[in-house]
Protein backbone atom coordinates (compact mmCIF):
# COMPACT_ATOMS: atom_id res chain seq x y z
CA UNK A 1 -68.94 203.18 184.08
CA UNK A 2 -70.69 200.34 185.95
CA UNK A 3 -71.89 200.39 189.49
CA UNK A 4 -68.91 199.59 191.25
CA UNK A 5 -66.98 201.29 189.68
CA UNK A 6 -69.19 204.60 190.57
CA UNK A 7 -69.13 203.38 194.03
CA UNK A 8 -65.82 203.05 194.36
CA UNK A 9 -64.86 206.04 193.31
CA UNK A 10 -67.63 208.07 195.89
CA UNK A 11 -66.70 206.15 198.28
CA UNK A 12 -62.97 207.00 198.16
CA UNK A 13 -63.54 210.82 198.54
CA UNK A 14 -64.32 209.33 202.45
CA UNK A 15 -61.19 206.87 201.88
CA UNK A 16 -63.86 203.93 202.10
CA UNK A 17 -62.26 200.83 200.30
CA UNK A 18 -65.03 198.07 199.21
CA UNK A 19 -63.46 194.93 200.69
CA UNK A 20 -60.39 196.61 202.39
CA UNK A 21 -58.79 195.42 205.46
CA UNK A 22 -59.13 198.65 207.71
CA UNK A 23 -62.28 198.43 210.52
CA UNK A 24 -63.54 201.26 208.45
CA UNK A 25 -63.86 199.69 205.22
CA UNK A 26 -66.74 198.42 203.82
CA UNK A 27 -67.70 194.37 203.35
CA UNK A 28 -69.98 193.44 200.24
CA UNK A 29 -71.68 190.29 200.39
CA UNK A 30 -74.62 191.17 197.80
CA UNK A 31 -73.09 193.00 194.36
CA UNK A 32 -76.82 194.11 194.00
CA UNK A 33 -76.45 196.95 196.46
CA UNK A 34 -74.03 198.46 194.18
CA UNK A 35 -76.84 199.73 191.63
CA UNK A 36 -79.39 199.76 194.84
CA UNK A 37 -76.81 202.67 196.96
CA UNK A 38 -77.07 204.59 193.38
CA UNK A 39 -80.64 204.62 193.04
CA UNK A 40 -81.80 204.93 196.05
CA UNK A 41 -79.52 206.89 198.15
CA UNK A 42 -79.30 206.86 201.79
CA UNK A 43 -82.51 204.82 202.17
CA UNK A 44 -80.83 202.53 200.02
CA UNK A 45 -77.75 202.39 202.20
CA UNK A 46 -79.56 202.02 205.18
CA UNK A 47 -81.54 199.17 203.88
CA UNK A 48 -78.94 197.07 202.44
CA UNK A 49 -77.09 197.35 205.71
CA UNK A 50 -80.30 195.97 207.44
CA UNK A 51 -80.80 193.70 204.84
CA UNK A 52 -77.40 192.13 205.19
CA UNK A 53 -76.00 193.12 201.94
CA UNK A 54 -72.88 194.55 203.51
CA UNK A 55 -71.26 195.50 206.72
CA UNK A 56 -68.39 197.25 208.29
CA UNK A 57 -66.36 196.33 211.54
CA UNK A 58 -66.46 200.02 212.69
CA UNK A 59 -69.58 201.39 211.31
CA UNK A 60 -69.31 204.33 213.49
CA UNK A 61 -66.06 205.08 211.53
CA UNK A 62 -67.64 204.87 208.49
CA UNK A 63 -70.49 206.91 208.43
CA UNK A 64 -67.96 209.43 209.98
CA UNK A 65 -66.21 209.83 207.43
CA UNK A 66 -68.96 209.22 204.96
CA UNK A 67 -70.49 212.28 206.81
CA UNK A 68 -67.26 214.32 207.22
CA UNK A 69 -67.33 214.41 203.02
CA UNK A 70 -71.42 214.33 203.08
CA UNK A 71 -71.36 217.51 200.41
CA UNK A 72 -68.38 215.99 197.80
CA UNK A 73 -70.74 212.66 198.50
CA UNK A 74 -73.62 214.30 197.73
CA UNK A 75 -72.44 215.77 194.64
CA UNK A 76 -71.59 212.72 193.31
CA UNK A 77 -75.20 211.01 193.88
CA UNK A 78 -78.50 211.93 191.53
CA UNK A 79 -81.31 212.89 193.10
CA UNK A 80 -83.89 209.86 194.00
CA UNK A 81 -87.76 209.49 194.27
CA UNK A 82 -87.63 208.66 198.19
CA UNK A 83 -85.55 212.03 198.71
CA UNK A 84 -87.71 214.00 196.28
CA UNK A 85 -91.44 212.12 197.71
CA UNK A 86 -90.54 213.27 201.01
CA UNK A 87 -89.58 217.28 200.00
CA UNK A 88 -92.69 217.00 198.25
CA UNK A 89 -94.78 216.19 201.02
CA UNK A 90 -93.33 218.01 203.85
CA UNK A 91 -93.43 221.34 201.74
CA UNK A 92 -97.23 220.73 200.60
CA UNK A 93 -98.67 218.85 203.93
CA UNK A 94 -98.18 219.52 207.53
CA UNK A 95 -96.41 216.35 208.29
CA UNK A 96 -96.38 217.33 212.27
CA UNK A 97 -100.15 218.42 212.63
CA UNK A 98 -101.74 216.89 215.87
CA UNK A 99 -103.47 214.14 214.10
CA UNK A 100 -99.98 212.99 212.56
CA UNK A 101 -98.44 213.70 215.50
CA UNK A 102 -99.06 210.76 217.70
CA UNK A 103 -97.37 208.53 214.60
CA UNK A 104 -93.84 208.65 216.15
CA UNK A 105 -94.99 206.96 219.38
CA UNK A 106 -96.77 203.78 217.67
CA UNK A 107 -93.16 203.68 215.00
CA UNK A 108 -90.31 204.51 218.04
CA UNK A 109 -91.14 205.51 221.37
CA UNK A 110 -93.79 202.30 222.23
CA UNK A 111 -92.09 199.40 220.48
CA UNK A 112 -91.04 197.75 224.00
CA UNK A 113 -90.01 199.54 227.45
CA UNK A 114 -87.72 196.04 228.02
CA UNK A 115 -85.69 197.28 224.72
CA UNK A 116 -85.10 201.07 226.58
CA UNK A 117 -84.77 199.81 230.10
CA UNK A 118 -81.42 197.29 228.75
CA UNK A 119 -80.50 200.56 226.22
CA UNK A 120 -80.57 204.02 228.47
CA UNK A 121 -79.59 202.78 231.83
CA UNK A 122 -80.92 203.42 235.67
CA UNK A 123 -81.87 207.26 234.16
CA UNK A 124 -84.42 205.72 231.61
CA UNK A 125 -82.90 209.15 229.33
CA UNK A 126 -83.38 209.10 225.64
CA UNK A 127 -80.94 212.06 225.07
CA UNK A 128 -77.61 213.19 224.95
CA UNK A 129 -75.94 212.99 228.51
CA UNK A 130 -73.31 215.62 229.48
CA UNK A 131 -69.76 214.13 229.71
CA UNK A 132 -68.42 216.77 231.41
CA UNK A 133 -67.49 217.40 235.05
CA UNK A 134 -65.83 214.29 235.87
CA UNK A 135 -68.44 211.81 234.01
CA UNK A 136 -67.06 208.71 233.68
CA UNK A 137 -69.78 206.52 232.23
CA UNK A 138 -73.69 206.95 230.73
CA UNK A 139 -75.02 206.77 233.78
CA UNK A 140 -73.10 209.51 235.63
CA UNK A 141 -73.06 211.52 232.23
CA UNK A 142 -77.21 211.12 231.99
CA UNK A 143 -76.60 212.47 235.72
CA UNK A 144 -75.08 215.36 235.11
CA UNK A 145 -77.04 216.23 232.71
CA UNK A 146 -80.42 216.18 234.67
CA UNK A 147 -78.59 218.46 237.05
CA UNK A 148 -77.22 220.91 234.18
CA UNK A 149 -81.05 221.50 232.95
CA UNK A 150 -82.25 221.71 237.15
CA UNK A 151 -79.48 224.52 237.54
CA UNK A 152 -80.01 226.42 234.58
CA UNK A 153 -83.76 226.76 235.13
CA UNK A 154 -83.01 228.58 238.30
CA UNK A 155 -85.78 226.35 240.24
CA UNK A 156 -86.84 227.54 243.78
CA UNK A 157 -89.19 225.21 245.75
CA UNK A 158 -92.71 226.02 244.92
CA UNK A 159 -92.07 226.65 241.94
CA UNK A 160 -94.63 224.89 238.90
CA UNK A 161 -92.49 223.26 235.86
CA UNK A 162 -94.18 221.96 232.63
CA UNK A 163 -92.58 219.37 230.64
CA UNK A 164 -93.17 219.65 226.96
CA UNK A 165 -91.83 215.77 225.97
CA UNK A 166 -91.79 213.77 229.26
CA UNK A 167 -90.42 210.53 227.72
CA UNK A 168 -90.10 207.86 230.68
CA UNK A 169 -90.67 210.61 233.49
CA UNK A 170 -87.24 210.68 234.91
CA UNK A 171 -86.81 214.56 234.27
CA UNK A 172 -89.70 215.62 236.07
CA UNK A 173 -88.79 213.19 239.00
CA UNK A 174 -85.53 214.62 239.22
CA UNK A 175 -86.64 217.88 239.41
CA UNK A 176 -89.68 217.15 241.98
CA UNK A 177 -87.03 215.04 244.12
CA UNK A 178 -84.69 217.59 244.16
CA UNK A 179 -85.69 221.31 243.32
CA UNK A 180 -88.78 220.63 245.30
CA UNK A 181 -91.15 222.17 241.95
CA UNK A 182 -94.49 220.28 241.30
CA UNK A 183 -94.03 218.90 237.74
CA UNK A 184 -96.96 218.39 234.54
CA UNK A 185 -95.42 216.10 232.15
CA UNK A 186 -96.73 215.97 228.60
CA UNK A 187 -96.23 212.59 226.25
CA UNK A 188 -98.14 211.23 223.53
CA UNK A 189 -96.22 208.18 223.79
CA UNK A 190 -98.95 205.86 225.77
CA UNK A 191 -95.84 203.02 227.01
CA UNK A 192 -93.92 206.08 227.89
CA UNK A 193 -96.67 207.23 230.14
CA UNK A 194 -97.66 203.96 231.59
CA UNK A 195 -94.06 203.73 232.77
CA UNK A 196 -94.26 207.06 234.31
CA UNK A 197 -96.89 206.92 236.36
CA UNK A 198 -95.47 203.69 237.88
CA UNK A 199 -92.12 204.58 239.03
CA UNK A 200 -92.97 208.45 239.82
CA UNK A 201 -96.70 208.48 241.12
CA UNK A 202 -95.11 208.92 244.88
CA UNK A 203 -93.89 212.36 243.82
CA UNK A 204 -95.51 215.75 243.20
CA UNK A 205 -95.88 215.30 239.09
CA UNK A 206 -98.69 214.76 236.86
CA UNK A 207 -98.03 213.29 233.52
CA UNK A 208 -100.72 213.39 230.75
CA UNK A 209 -101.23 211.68 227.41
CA UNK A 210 -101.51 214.64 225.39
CA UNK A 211 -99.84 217.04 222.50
CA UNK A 212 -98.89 220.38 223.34
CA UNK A 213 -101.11 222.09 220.72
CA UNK A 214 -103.77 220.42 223.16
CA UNK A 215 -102.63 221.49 226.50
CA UNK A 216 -104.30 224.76 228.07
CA UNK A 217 -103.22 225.29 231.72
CA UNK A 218 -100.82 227.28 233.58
CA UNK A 219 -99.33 229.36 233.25
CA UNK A 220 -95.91 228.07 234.48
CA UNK A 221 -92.98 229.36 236.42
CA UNK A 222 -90.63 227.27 233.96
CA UNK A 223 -90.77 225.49 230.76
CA UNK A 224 -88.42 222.64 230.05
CA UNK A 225 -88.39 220.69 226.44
CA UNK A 226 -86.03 217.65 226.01
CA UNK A 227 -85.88 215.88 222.62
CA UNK A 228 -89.14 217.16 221.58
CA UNK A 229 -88.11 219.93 219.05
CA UNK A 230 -87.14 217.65 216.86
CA UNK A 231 -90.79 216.02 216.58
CA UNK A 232 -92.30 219.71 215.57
CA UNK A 233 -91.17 220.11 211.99
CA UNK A 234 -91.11 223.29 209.78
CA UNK A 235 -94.38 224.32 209.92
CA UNK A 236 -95.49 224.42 213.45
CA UNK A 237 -92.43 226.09 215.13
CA UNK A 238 -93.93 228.89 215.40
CA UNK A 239 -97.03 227.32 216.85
CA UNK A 240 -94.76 225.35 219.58
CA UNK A 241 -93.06 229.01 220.83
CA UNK A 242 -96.32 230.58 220.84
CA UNK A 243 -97.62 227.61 223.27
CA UNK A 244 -94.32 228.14 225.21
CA UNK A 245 -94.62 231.96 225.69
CA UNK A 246 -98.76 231.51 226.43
CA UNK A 247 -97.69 228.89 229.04
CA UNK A 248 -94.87 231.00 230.40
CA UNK A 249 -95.42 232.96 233.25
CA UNK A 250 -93.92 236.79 232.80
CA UNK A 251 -90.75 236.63 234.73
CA UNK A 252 -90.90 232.49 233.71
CA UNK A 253 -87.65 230.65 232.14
CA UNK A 254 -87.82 228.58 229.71
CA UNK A 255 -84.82 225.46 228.44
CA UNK A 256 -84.97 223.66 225.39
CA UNK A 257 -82.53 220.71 225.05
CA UNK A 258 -82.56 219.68 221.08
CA UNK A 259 -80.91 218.25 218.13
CA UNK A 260 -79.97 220.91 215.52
CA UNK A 261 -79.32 221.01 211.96
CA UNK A 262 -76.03 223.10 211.04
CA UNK A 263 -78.54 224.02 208.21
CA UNK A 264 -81.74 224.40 207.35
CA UNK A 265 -84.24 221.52 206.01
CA UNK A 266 -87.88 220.89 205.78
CA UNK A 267 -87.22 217.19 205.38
CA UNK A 268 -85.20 214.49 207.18
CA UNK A 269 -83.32 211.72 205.87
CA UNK A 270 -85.16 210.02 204.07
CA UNK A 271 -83.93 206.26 205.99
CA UNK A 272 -84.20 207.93 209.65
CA UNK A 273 -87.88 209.17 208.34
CA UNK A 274 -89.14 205.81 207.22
CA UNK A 275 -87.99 203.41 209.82
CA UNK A 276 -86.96 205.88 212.95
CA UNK A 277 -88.71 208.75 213.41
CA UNK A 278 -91.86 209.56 211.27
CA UNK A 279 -92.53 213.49 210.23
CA UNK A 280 -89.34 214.10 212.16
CA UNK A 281 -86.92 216.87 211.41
CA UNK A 282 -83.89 218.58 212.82
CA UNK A 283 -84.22 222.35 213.43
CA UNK A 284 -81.52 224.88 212.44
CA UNK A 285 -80.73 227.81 214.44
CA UNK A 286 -82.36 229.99 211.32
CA UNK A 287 -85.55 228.43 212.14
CA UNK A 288 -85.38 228.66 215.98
CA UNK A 289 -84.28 232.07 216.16
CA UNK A 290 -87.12 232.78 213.36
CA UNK A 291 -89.93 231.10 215.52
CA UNK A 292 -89.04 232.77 218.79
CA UNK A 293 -91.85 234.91 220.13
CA UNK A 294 -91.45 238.57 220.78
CA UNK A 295 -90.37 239.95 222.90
CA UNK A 296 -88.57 236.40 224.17
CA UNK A 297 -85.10 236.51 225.16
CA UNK A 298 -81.91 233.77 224.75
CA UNK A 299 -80.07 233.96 227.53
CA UNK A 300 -77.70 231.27 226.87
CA UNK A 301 -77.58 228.89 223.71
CA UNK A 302 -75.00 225.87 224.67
CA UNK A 303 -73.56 223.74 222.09
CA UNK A 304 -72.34 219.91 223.05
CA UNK A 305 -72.29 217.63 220.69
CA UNK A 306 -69.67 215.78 221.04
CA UNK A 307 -71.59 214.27 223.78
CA UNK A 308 -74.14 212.84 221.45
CA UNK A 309 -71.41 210.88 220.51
CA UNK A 310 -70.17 209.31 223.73
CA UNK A 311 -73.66 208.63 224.28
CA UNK A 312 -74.83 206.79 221.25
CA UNK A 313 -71.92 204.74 221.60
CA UNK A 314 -72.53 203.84 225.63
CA UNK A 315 -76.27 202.79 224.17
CA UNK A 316 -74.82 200.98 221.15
CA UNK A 317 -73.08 198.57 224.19
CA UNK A 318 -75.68 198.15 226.45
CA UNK A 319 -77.93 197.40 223.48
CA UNK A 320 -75.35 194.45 222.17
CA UNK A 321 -75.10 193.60 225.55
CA UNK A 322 -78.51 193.01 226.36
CA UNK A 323 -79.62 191.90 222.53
CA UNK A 324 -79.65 187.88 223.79
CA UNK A 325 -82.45 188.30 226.16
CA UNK A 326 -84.34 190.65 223.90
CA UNK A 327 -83.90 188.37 220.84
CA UNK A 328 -85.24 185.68 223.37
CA UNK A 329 -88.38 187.43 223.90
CA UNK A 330 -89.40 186.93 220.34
CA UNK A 331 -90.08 190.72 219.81
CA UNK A 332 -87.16 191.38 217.73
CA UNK A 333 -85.76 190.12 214.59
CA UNK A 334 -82.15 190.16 213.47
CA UNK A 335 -83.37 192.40 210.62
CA UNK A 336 -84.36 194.49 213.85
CA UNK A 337 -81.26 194.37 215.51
CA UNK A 338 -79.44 195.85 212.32
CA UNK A 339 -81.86 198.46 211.90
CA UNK A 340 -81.09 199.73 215.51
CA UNK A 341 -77.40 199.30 214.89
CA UNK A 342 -77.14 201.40 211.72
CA UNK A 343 -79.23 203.72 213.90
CA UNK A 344 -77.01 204.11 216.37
CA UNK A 345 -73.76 203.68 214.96
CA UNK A 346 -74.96 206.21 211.77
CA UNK A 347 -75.70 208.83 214.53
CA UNK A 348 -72.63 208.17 216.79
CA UNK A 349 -70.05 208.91 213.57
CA UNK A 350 -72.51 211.83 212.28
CA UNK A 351 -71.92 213.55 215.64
CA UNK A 352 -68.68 212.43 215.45
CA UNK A 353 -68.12 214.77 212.00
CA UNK A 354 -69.64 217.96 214.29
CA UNK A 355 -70.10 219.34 211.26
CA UNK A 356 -74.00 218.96 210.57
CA UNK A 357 -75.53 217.37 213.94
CA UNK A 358 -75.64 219.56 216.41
CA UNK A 359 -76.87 219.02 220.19
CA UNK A 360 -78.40 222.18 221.58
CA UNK A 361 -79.49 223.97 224.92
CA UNK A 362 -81.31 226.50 224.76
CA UNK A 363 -82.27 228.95 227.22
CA UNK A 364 -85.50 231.66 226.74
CA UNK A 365 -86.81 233.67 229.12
CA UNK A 366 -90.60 235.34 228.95
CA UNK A 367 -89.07 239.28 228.69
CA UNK A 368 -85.61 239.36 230.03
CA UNK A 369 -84.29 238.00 233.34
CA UNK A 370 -84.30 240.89 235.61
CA UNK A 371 -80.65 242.03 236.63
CA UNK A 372 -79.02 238.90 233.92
CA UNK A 373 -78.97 235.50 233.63
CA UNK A 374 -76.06 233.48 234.70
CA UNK A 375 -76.06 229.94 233.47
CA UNK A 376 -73.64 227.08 234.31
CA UNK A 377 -71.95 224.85 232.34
């Protein structure tokens, strides 16, 4: 059986047709990709796609469905030298330690504030907005999300927050502006920080260039961790609950807002790793629950993915929308602006499958909220 054909018949277990007319259904304009997909995998796929070796009309469809049949897929595919490099290394090194840690920043987080400030909106949010509650659009859904994590910390003014993953700084201004809490706001992203300090430096938060392995202050009334779990990896989850519960004051509350793995991994994809996020990796429940620090409680553990998906597609908009004037900066390439596509798009229709991306918050308290926690939705 040749190439095609083997294609062909994998991707039909997602009803994928090579050169069909449905929005779903997959253009070829370079017959190498066939034998490139079978050798390579999903860094293949990505990288053909960015290469401009085929496209789709609705690629949020298709890796939807491509993800909804991700196991009979799988099954069909051999297993590759990126796939099995990467096991290798993240079982025998510590691809998170704190000297490797700082790689995601230089890769992701500080290619260009002009390319988040046209992508995320008036929130400057890199992570899943709540549609709920009457949202109507990313920036009321980014919104309502900000409040969800203010009301489920329980905040009285006073009270001192640490941010584990400040990003842009809008979190900790949201919750200094209205919770009346002085906010410490950890980054190792140094564009991220800059950015911070800019917009926010009128309002009671501090925001540091520094890992949380580094950081030795508080401890804190609350705890708050937005798309940082993902950056931790396998190997140091225990190490990033242990710096939660030494940070934590007794009575102190704790949220984590993550990305979770239906199951359990000590390696991402193998595409995401390479060109996305370095030495990242989703966490399973298996390996949250595992790391959690006696005697820790969860209070609440809320599960909204289908968010993610809103989300990545309101970013996927703005980002098409704004892609003339960044392409007219000279910064980005149209190899660029396919990357970020199959980025989003891949991530929109894997969230859209709900049946291996997960979007998780989390809610931990030191030793038990006296008389019960009641948390909001």
């Amino acid at each position: 059986m040749d190439a095609r054909q083997k294609i062909v018949e994998i991707l039909d277990i997602a009803d994928i047709k090579i050169d069909g007319d449905r929005a779903h259904d997959i253009v070829v304009t370079d017959d190498r990709v066939y034998d490139r997909w079978l050798s390579q995998s999903s860094l293949g796929f990505g990288e053909s796609y960015m290469d401009g070796w085929w496209s789709a009309q609705a690629l949020d469809e298709t890796m939807y469905r491509l993800f909804l049949n991700m196991s009979a897929v799988q099954a069909k595919l051999k297993l590759n030298f990126a796939t099995l490099s990467l096991y290798v290394s993240s079982v025998i090194i510590n691809r998170q330690n704190k000297n490797r840690a700082f790689a995601v920043a230089k890769k992701h987080y500080d290619i260009g504030n002009d390319l988040y400030e046209s992508m995320l909106g008036e929130s400057m949010q890199y992570s899943c907005g709540y549609w709920a509650n009457g949202a109507k659009n990313l920036d009321q859904a980014q919104h309502q999300k900000l409040k969800l994590i203010g009301d489920k910390l329980k905040l009285s003014p006073g009270m001192s927050v640490l941010e584990i993953g400040s990003g842009w700084g809008s979190l900790a201004a949201h919750l200094a502006r209205n919770y009346g809490v002085k906010v410490v706001g950890l980054t190792i992203s140094g564009e991220q920080l800059k950015y911070a300090k800019a917009h926010y430096g009128d309002l009671d938060v501090e925001f540091l260039l520094k890992d949380y392995r580094a950081y030795d202050a508080g401890p804190f009334d609350r705890v708050v961790s937005v798309g940082m779990l993902e950056h931790v990896g396998h190997k140091n989850f225990g190490a990033y609950m242990e710096s939660i519960s030494r940070m934590l004051k007794n009575d102190g509350i704790c949220l984590i807002h993550s990305i979770g793995n239906a199951t359990t991994r000590k390696f991402a994809d193998p595409w995401i790793d390479k060109y996305i996020f370095p030495n990242g990796l989703l966490p399973s429940a298996k390996q949250i629950v595992n790391a959690i620090v006696e005697p820790m409680v969860v209070e609440d553990w809320h599960n909204f993915g289908e968010s993610y998906d809103k989300t990545l597609c309101a970013w996927h908009e703005r980002f098409v929308r704004a892609w003339p004037e960044l392409e007219a900066s000279g910064k980005y390439d149209d190899r660029f602006y396919r990357m970020w596509e199959y980025y989003l798009l891949s991530s929109a229709g894997n969230f859209r499958s709900n049946n291996s991306a997960q979007l998780w918050q989390i809610v931990l308290s030191k030793s038990g909220v006296s008389g019960g926690y009641v948390s909001v939705r």
